[in-house]
N, C-alpha and C. Protein backbone atom coordinates (compact mmCIF):
# COMPACT_ATOMS: atom_id res chain seq x y z
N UNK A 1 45.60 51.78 79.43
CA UNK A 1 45.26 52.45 80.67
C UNK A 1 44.09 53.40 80.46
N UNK A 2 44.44 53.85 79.10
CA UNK A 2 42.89 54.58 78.98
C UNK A 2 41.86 54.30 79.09
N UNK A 3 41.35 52.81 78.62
CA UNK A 3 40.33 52.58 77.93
C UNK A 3 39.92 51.92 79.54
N UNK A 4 40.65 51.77 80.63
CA UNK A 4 39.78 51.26 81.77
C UNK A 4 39.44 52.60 82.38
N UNK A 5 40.24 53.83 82.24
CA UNK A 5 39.66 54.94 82.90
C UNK A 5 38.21 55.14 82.46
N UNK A 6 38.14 55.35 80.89
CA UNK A 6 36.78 55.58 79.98
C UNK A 6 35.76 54.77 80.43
N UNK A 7 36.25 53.43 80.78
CA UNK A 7 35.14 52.17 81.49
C UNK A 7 34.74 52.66 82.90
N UNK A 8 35.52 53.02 83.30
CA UNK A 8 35.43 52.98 85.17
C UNK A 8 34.32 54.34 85.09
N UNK A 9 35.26 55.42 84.24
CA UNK A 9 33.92 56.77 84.22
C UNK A 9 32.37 56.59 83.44
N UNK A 10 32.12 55.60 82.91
CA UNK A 10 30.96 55.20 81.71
C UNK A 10 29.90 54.07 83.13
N UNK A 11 30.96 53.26 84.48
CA UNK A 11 30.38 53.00 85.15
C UNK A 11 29.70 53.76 86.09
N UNK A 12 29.92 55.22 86.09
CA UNK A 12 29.81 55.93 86.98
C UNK A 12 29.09 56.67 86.60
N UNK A 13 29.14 57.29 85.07
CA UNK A 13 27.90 58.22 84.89
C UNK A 13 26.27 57.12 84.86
N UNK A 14 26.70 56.08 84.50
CA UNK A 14 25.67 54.98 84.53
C UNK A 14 24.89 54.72 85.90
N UNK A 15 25.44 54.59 86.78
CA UNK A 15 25.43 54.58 88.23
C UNK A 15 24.73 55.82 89.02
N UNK A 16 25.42 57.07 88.33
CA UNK A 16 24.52 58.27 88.37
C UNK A 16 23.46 58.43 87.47
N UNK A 17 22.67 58.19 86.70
CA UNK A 17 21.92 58.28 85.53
C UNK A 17 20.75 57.34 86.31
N UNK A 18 21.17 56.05 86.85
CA UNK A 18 20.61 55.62 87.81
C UNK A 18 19.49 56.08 88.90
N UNK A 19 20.16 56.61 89.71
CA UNK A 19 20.28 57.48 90.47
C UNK A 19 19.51 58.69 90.59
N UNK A 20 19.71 59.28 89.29
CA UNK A 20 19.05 60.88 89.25
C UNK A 20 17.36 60.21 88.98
N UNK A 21 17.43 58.80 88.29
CA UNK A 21 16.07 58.37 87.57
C UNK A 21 15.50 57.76 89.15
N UNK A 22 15.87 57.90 89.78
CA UNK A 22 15.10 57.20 90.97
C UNK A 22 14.59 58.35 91.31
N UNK A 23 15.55 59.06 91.55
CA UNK A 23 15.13 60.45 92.79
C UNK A 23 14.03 61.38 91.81
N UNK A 24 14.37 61.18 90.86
CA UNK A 24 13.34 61.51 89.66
C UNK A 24 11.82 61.32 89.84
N UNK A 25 12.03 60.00 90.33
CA UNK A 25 10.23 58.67 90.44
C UNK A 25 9.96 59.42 91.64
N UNK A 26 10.49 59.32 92.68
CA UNK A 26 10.21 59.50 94.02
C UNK A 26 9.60 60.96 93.90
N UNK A 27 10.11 62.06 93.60
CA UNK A 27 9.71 63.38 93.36
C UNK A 27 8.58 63.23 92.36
N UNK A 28 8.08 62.71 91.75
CA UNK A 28 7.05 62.32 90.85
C UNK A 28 6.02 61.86 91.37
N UNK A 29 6.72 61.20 92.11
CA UNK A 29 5.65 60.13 92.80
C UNK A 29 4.74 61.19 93.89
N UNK A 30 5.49 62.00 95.42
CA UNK A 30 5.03 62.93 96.41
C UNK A 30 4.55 64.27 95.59
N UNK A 31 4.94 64.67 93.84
CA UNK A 31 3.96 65.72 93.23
C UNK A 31 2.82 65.36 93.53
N UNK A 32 2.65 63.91 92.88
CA UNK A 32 1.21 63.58 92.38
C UNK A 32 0.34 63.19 93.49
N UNK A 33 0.99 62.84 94.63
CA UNK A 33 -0.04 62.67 95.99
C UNK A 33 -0.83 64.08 96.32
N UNK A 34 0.71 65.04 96.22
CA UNK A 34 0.07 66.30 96.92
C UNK A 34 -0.64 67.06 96.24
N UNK A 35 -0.32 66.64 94.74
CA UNK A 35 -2.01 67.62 93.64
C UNK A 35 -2.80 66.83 94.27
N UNK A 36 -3.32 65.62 94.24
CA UNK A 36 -4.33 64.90 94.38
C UNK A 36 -5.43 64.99 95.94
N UNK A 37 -3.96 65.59 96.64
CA UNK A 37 -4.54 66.09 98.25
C UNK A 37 -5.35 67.63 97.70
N UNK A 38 -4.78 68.66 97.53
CA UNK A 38 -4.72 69.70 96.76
C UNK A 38 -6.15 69.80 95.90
N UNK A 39 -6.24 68.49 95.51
CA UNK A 39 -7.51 68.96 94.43
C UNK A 39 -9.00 68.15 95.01
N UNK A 40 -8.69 67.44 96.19
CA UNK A 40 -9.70 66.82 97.02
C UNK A 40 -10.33 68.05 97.49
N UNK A 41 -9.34 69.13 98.50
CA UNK A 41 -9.56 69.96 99.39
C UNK A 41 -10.19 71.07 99.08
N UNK A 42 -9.45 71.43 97.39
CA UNK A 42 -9.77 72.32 96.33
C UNK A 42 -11.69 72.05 96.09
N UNK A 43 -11.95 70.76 96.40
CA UNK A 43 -13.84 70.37 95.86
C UNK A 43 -14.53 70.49 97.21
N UNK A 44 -13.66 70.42 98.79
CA UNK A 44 -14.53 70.47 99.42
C UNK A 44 -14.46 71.74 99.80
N UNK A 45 -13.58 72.47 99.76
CA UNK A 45 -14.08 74.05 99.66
C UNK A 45 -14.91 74.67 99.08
N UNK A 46 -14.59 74.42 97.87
CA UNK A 46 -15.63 75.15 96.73
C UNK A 46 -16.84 74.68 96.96
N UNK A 47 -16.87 73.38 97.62
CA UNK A 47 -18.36 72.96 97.78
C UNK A 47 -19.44 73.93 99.12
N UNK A 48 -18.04 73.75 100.06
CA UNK A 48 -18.77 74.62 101.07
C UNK A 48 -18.73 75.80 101.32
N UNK A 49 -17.86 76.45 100.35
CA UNK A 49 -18.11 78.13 100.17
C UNK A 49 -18.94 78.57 99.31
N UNK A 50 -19.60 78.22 98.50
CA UNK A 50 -20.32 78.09 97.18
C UNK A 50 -21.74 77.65 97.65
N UNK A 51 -21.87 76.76 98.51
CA UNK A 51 -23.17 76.22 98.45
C UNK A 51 -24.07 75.29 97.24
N UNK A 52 -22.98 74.55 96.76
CA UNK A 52 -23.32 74.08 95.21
C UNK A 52 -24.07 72.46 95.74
N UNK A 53 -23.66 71.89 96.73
CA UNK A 53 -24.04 71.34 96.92
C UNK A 53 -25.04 70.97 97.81
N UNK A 54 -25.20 72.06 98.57
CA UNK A 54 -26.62 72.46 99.60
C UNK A 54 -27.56 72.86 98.61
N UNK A 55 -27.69 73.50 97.67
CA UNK A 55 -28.49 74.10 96.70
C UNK A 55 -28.90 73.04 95.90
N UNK A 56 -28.19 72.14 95.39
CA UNK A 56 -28.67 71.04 94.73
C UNK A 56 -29.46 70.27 95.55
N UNK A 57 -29.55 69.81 96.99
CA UNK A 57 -30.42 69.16 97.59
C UNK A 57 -31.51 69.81 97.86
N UNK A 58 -31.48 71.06 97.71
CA UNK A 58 -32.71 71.67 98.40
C UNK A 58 -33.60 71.97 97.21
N UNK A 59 -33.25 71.94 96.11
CA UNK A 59 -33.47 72.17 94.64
C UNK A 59 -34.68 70.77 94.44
N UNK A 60 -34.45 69.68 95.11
CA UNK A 60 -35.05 68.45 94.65
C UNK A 60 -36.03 68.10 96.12
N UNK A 61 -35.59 68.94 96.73
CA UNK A 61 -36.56 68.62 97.81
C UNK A 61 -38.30 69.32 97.79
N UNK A 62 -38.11 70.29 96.84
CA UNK A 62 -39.34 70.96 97.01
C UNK A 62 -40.25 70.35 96.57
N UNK A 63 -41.18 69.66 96.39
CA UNK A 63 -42.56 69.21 95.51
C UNK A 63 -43.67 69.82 96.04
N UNK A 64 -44.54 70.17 94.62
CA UNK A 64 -45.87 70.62 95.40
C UNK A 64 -47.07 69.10 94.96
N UNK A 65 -48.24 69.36 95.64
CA UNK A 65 -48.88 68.15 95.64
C UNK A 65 -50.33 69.02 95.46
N UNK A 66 -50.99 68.81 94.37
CA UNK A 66 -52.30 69.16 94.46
C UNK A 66 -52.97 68.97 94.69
N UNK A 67 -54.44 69.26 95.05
CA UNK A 67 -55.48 68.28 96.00
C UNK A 67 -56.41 68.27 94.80
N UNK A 68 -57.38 67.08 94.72
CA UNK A 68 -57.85 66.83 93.79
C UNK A 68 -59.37 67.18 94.35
């Protein structure tokens, strides 16, 4: 009688172990979207509070031209 209790509970922590490894992925899974949102939003800020990237275009726009 024991040894089916030990079975029946070994199906169950198994079943849970399961279980925790899914909900595990899934929470893994919506971290890594929302850094990835997070670190998009994180470049277009910095871009447009900073001016790093207005400055770089205007940086290459200047040429002078000499007259011969």
């Amino acid at each position: 009688m024991g040894a089916v209790v030990s079975c029946i509970q070994s199906v169950f922590h198994a079943i849970g172990a399961c279980l925790m490894g899914i909900v595990n992925t899934i929470g893994s899974l919506c971290k890594a979207i929302i850094d990835g949102v997070v670190t998009i939003l994180d470049v277009i800020i910095s871009c447009l509070t900073c001016g790093y990237c207005g400055r770089r275009r205007r940086g290459t726009m200047r040429t002078r031209r000499s007259r011969i």
